[in-house]
PDB file of N, CA and C in Angstrom:
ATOM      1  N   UNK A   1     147.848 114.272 160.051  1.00  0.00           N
ATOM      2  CA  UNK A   1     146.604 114.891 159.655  1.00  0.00           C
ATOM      3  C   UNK A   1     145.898 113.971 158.659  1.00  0.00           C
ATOM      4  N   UNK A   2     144.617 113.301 158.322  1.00  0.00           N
ATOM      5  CA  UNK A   2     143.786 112.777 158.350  1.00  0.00           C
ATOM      6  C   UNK A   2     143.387 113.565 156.792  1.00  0.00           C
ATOM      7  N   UNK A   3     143.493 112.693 155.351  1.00  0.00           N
ATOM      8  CA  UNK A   3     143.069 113.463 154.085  1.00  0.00           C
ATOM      9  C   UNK A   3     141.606 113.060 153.889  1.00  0.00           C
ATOM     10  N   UNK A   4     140.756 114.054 153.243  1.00  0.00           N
ATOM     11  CA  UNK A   4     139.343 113.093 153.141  1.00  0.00           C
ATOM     12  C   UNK A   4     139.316 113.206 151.272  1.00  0.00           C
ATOM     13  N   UNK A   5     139.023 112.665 150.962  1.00  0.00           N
ATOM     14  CA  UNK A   5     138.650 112.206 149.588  1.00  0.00           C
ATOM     15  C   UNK A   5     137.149 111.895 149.187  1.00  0.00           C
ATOM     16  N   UNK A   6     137.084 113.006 148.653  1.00  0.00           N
ATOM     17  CA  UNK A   6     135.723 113.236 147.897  1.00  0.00           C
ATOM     18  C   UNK A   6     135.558 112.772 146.650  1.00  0.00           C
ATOM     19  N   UNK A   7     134.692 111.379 146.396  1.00  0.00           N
ATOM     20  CA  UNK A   7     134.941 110.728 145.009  1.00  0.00           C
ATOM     21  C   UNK A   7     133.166 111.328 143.987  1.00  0.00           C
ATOM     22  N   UNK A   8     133.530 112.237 143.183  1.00  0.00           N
ATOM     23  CA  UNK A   8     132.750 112.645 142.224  1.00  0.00           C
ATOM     24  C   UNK A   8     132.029 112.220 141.524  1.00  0.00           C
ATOM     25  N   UNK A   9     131.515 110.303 141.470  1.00  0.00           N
ATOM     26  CA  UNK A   9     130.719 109.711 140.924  1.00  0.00           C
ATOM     27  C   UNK A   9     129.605 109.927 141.173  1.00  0.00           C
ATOM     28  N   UNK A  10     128.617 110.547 141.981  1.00  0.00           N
ATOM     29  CA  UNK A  10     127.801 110.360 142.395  1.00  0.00           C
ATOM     30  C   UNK A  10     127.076 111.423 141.490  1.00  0.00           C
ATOM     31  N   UNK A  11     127.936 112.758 140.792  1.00  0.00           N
ATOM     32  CA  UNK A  11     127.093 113.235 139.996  1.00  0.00           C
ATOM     33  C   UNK A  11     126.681 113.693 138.751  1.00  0.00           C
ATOM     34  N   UNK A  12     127.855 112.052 138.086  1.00  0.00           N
ATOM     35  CA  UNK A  12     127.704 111.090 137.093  1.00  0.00           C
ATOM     36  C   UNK A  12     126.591 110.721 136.792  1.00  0.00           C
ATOM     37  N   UNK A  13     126.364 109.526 137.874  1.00  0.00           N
ATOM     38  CA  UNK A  13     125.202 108.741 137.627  1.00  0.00           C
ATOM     39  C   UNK A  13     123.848 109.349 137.823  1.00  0.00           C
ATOM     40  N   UNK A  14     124.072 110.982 138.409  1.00  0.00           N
ATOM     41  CA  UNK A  14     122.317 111.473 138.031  1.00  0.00           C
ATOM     42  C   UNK A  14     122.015 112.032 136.913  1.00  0.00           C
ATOM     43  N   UNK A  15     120.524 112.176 136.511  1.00  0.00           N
ATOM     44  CA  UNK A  15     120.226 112.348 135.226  1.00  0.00           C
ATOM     45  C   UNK A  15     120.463 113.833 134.934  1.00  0.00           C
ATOM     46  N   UNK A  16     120.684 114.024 133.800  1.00  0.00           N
ATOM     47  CA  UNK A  16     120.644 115.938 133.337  1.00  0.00           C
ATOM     48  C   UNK A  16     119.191 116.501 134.196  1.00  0.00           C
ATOM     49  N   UNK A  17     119.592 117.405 134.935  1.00  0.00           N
ATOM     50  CA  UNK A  17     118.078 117.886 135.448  1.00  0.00           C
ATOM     51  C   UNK A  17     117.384 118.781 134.059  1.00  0.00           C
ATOM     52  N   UNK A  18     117.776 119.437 132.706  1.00  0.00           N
ATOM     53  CA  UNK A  18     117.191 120.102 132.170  1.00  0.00           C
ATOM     54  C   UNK A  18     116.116 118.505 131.027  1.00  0.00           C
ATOM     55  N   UNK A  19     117.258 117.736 130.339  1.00  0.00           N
ATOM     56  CA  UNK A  19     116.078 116.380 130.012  1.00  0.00           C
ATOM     57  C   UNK A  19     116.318 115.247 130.445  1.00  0.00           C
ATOM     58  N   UNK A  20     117.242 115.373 130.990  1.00  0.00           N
ATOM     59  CA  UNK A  20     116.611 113.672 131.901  1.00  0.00           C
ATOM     60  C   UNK A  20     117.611 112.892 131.434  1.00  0.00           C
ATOM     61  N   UNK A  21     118.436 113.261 130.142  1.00  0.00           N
ATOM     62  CA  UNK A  21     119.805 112.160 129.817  1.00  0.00           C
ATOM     63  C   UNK A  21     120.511 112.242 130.582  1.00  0.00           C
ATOM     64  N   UNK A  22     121.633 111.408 130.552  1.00  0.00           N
ATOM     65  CA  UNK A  22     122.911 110.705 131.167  1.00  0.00           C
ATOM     66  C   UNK A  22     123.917 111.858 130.856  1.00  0.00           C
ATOM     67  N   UNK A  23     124.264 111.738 131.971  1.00  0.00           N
ATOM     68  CA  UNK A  23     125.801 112.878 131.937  1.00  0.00           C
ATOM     69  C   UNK A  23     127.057 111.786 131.932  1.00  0.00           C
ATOM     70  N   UNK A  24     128.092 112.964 131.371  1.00  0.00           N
ATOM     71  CA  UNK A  24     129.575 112.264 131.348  1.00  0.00           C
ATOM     72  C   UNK A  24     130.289 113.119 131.782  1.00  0.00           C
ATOM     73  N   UNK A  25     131.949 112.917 131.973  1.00  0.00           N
ATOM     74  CA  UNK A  25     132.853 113.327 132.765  1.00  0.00           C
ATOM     75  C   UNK A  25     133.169 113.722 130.975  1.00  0.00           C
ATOM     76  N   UNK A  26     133.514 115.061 130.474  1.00  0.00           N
ATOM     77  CA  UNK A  26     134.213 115.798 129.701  1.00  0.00           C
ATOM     78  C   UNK A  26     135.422 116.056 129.622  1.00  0.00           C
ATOM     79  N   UNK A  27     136.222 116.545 130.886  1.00  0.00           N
ATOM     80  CA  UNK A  27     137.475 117.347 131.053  1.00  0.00           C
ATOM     81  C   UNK A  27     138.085 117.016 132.507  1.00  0.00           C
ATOM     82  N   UNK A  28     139.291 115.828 132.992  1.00  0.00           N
ATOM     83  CA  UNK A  28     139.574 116.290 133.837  1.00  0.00           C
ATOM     84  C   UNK A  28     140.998 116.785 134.548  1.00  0.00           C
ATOM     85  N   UNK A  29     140.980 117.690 135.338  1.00  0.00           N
ATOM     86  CA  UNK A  29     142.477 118.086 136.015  1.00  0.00           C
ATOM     87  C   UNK A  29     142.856 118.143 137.281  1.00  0.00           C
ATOM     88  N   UNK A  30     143.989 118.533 137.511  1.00  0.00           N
ATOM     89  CA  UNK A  30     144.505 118.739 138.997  1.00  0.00           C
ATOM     90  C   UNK A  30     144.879 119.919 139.133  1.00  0.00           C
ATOM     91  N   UNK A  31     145.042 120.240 140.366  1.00  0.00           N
ATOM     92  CA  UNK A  31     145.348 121.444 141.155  1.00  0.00           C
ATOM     93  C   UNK A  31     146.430 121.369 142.687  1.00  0.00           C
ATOM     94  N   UNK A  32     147.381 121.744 142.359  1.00  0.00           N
ATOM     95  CA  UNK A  32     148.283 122.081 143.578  1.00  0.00           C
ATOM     96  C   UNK A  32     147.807 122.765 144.041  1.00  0.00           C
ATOM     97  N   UNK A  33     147.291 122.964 145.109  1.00  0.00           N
ATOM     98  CA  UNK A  33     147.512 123.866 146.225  1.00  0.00           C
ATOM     99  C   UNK A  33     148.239 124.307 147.529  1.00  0.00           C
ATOM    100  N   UNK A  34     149.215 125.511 147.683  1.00  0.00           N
ATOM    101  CA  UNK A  34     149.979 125.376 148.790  1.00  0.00           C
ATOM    102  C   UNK A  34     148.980 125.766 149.945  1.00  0.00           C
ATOM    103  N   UNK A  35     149.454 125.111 150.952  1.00  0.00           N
ATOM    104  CA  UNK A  35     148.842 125.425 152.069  1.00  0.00           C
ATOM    105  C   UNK A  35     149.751 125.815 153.628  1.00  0.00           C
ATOM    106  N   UNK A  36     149.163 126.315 155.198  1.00  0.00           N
ATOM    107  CA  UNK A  36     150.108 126.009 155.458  1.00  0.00           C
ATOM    108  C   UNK A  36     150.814 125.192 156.136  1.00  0.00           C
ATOM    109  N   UNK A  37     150.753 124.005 155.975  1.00  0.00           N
ATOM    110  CA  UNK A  37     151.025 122.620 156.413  1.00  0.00           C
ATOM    111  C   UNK A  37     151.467 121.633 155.203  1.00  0.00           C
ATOM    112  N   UNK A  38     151.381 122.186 153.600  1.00  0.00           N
ATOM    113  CA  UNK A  38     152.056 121.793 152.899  1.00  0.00           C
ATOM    114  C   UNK A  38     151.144 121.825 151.503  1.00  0.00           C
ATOM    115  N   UNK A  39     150.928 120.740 150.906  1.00  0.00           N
ATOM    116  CA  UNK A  39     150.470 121.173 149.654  1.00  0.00           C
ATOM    117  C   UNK A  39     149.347 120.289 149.786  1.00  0.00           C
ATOM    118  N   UNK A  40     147.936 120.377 148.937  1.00  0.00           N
ATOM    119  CA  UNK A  40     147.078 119.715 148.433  1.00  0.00           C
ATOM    120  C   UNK A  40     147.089 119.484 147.016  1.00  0.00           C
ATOM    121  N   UNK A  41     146.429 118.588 146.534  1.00  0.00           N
ATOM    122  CA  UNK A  41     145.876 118.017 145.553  1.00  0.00           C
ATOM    123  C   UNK A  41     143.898 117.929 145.491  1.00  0.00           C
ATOM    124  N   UNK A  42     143.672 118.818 144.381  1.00  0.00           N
ATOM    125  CA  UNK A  42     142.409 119.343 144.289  1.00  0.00           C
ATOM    126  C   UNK A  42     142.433 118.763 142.768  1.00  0.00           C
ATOM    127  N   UNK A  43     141.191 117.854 142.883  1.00  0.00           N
ATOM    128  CA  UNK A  43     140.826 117.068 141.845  1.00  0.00           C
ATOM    129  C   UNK A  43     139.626 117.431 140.916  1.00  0.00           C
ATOM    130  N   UNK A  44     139.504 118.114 139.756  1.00  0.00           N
ATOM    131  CA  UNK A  44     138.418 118.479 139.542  1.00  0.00           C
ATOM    132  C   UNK A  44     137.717 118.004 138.098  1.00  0.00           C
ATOM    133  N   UNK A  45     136.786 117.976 138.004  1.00  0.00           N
ATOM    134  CA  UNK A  45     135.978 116.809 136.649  1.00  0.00           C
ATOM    135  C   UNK A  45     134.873 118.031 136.069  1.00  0.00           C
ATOM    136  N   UNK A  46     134.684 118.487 134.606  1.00  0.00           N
ATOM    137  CA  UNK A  46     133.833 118.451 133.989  1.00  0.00           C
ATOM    138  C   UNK A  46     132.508 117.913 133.607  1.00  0.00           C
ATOM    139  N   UNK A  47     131.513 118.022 133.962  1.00  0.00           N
ATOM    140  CA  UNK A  47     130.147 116.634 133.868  1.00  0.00           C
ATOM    141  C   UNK A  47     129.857 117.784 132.811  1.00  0.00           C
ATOM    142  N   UNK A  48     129.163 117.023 131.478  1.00  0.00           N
ATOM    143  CA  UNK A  48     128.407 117.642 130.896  1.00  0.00           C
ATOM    144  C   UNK A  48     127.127 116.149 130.116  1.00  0.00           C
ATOM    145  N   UNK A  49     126.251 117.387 129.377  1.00  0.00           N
ATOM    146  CA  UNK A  49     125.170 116.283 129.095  1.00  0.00           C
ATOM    147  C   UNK A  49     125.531 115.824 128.469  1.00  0.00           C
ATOM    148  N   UNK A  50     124.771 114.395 127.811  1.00  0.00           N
ATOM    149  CA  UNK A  50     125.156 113.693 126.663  1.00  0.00           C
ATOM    150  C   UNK A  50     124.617 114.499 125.329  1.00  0.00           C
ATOM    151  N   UNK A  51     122.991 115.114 125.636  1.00  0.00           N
ATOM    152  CA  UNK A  51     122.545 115.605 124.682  1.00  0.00           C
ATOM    153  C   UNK A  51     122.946 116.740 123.880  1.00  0.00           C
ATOM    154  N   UNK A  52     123.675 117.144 123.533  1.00  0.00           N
ATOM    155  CA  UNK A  52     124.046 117.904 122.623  1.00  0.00           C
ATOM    156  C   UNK A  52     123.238 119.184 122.537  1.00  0.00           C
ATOM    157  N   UNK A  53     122.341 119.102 122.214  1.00  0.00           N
ATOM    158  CA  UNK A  53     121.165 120.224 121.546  1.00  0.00           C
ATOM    159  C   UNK A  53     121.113 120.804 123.717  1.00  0.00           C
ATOM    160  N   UNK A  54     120.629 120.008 124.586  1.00  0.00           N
ATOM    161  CA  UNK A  54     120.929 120.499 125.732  1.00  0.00           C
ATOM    162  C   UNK A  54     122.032 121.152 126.197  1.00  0.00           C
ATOM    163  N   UNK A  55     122.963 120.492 126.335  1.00  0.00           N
ATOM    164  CA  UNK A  55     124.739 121.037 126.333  1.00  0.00           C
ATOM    165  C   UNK A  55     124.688 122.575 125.585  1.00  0.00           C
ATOM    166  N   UNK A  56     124.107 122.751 124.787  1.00  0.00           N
ATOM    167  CA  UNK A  56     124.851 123.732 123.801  1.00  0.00           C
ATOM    168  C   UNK A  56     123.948 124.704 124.753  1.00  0.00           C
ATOM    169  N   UNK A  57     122.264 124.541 124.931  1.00  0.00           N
ATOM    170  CA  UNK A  57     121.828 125.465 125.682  1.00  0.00           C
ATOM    171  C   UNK A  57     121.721 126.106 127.037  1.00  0.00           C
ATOM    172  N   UNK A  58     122.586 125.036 127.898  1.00  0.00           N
ATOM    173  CA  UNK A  58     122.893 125.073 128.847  1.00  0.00           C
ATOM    174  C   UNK A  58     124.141 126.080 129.034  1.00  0.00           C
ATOM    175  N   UNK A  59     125.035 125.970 128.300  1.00  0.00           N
ATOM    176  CA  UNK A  59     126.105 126.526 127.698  1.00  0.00           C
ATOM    177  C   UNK A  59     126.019 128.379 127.318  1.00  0.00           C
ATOM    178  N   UNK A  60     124.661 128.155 126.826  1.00  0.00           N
ATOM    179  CA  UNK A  60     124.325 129.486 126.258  1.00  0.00           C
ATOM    180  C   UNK A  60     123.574 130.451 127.026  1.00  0.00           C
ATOM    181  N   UNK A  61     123.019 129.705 128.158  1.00  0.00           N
ATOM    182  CA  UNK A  61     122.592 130.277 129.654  1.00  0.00           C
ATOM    183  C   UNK A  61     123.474 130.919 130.287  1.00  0.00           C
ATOM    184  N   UNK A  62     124.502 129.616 131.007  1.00  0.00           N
ATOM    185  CA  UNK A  62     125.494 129.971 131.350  1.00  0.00           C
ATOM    186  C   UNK A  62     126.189 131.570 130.942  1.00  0.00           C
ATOM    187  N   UNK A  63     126.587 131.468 129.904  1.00  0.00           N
ATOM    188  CA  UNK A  63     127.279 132.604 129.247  1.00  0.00           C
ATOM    189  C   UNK A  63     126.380 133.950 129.527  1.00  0.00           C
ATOM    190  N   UNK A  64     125.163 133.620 129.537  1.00  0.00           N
ATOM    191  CA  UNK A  64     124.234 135.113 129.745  1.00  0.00           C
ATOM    192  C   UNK A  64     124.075 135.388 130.979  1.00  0.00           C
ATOM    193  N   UNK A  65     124.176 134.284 131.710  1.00  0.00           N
ATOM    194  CA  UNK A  65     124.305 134.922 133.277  1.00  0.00           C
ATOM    195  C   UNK A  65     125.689 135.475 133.620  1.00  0.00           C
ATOM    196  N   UNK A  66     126.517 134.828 133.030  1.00  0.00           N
ATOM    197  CA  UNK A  66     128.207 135.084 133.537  1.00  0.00           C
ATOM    198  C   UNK A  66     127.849 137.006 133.377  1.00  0.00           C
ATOM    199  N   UNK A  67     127.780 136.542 132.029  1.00  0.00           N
ATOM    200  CA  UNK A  67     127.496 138.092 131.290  1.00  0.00           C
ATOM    201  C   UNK A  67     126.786 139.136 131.981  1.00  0.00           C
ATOM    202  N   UNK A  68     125.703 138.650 132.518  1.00  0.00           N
ATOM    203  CA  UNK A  68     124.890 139.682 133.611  1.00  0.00           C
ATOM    204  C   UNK A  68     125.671 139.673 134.697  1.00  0.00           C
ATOM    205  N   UNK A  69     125.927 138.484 135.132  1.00  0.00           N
ATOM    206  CA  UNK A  69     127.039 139.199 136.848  1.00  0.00           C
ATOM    207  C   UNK A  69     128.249 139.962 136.596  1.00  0.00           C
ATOM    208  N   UNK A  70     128.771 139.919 135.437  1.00  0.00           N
ATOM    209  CA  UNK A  70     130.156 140.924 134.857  1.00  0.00           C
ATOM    210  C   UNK A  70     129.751 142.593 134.958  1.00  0.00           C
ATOM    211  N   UNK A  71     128.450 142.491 133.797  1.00  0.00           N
ATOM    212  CA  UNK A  71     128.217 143.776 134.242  1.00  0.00           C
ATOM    213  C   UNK A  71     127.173 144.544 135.421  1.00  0.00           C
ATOM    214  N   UNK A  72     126.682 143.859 136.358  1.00  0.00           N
ATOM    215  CA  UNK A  72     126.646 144.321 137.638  1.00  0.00           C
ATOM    216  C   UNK A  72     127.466 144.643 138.652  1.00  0.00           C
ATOM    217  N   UNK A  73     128.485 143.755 138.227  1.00  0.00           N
ATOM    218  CA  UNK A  73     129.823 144.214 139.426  1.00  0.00           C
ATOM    219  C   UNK A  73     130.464 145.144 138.474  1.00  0.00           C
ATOM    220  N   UNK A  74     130.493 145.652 137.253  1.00  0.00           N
ATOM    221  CA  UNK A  74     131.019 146.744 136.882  1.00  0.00           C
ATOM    222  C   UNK A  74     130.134 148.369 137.281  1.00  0.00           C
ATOM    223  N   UNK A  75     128.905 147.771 137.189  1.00  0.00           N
ATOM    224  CA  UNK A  75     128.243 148.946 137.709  1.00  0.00           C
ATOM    225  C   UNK A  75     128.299 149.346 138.885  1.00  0.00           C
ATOM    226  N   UNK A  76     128.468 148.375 139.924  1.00  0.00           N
ATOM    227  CA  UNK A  76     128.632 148.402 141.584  1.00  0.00           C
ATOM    228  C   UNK A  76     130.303 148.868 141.632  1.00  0.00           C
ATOM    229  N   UNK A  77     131.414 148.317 140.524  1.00  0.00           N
ATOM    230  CA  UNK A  77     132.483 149.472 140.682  1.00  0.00           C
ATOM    231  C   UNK A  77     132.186 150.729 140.156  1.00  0.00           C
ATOM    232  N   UNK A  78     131.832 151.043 139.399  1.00  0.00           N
ATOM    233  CA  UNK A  78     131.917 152.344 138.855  1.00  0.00           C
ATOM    234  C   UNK A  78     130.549 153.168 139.863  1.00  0.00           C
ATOM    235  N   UNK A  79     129.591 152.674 140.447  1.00  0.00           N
ATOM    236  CA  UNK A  79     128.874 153.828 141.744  1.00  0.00           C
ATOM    237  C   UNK A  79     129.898 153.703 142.683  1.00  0.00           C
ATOM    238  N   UNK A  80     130.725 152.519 143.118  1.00  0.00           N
ATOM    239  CA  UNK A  80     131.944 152.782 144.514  1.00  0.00           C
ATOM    240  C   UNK A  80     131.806 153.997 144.528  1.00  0.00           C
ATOM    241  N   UNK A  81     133.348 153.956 142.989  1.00  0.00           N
ATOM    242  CA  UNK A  81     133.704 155.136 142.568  1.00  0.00           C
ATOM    243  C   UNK A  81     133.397 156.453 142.765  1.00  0.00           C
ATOM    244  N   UNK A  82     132.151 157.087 142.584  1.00  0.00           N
ATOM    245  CA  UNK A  82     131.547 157.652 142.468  1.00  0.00           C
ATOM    246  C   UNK A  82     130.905 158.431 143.865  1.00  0.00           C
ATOM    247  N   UNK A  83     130.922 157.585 144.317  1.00  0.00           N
ATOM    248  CA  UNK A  83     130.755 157.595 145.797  1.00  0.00           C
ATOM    249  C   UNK A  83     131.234 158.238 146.534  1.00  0.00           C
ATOM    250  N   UNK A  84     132.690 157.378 146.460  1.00  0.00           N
ATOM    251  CA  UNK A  84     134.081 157.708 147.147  1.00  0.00           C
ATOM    252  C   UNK A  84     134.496 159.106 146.343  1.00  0.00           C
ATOM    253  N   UNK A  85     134.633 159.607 145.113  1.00  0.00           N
ATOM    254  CA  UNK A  85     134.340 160.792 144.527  1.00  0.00           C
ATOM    255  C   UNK A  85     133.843 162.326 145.269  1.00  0.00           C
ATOM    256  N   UNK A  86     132.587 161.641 145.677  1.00  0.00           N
ATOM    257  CA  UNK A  86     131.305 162.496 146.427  1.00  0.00           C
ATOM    258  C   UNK A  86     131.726 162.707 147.819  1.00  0.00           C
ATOM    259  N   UNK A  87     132.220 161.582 148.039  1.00  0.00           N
ATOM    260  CA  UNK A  87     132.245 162.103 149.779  1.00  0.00           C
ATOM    261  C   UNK A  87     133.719 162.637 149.785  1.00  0.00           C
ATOM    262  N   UNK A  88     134.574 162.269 148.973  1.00  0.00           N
ATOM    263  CA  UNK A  88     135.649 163.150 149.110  1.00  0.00           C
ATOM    264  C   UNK A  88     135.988 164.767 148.735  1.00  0.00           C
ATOM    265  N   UNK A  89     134.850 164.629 147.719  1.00  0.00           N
ATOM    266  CA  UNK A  89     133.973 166.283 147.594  1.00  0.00           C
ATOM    267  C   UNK A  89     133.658 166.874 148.519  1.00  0.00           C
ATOM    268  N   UNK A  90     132.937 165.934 149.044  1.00  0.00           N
ATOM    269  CA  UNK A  90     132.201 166.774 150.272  1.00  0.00           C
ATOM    270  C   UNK A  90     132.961 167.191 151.734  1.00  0.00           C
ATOM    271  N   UNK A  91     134.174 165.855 152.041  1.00  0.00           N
ATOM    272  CA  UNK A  91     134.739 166.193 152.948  1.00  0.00           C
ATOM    273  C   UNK A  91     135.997 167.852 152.895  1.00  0.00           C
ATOM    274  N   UNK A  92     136.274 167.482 151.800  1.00  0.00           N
ATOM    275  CA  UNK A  92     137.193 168.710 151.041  1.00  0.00           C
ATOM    276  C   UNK A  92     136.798 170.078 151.336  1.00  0.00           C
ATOM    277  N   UNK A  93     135.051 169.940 151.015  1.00  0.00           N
ATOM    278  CA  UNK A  93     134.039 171.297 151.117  1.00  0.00           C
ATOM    279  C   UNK A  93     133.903 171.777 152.775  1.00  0.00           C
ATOM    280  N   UNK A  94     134.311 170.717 153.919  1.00  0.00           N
ATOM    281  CA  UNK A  94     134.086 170.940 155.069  1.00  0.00           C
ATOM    282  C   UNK A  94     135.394 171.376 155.551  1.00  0.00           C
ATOM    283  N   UNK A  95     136.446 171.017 155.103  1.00  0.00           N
ATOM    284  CA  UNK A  95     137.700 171.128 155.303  1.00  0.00           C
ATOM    285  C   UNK A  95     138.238 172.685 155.250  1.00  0.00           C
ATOM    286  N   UNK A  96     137.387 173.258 154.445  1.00  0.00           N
ATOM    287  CA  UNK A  96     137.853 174.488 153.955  1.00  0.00           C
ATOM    288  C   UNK A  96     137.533 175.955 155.410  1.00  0.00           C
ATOM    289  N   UNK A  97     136.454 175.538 156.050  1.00  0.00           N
ATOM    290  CA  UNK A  97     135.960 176.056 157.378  1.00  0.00           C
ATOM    291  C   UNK A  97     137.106 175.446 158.179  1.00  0.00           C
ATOM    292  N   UNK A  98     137.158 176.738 158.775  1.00  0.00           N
ATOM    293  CA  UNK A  98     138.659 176.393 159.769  1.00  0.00           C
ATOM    294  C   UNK A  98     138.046 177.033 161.110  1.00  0.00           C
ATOM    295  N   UNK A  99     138.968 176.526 162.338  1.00  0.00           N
ATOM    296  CA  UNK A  99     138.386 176.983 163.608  1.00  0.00           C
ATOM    297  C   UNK A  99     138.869 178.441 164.391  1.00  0.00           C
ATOM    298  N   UNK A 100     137.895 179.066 164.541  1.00  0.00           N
ATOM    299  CA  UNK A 100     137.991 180.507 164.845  1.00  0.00           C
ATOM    300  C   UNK A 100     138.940 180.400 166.261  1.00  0.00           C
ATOM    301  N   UNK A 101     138.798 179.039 166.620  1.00  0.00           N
ATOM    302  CA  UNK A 101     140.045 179.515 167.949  1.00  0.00           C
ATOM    303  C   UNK A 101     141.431 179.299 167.891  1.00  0.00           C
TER     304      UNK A 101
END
């Protein structure tokens, strides 16, 4: 089987899209993965800006969106819930009519 290797420079050398500085590689690690034909190696890199004052606000975006998709999928669990609640109400309420034959 045939590995392909995806080399991550490419989005190094583009500029920060918020000002236009130079990005760097921050943080990087590996990842085992089992599979079923055996294991991979998943290579993964941190890019962040150089600018600082950017970084931090980029950073602080980030966090407010995370923050908004956390609590939308808490609200979309808790109507499930609610839901599943209701119709089990309701099926319960039909349940109770029994057949005259």
């Amino acid at each position: 089987m045939a590995k392909i290797i995806i080399s991550g420079t490419a989005y190094v050398d583009q500029p920060c899209p918020r000002c236009g500085s130079k990005r760097r590689v921050s943080k990087k690690w590996n990842e085992t993965i089992k599979t079923l034909t055996g294991t991979t190696i998943v290579k993964y890199s941190q890019i962040v800006c150089n600018n600082n004052v950017c970084q931090v606000e980029f950073d602080r975006q980030l966090l407010k969106e995370t923050q908004k998709r956390q609590a939308i999928k808490l609200k979309k669990e808790a109507n499930d819930a609610a839901r599943k609640a209701s119709s089990k109400k309701a099926a319960k309420k039909t349940r109770k009519n029994k057949s005259r034959i």
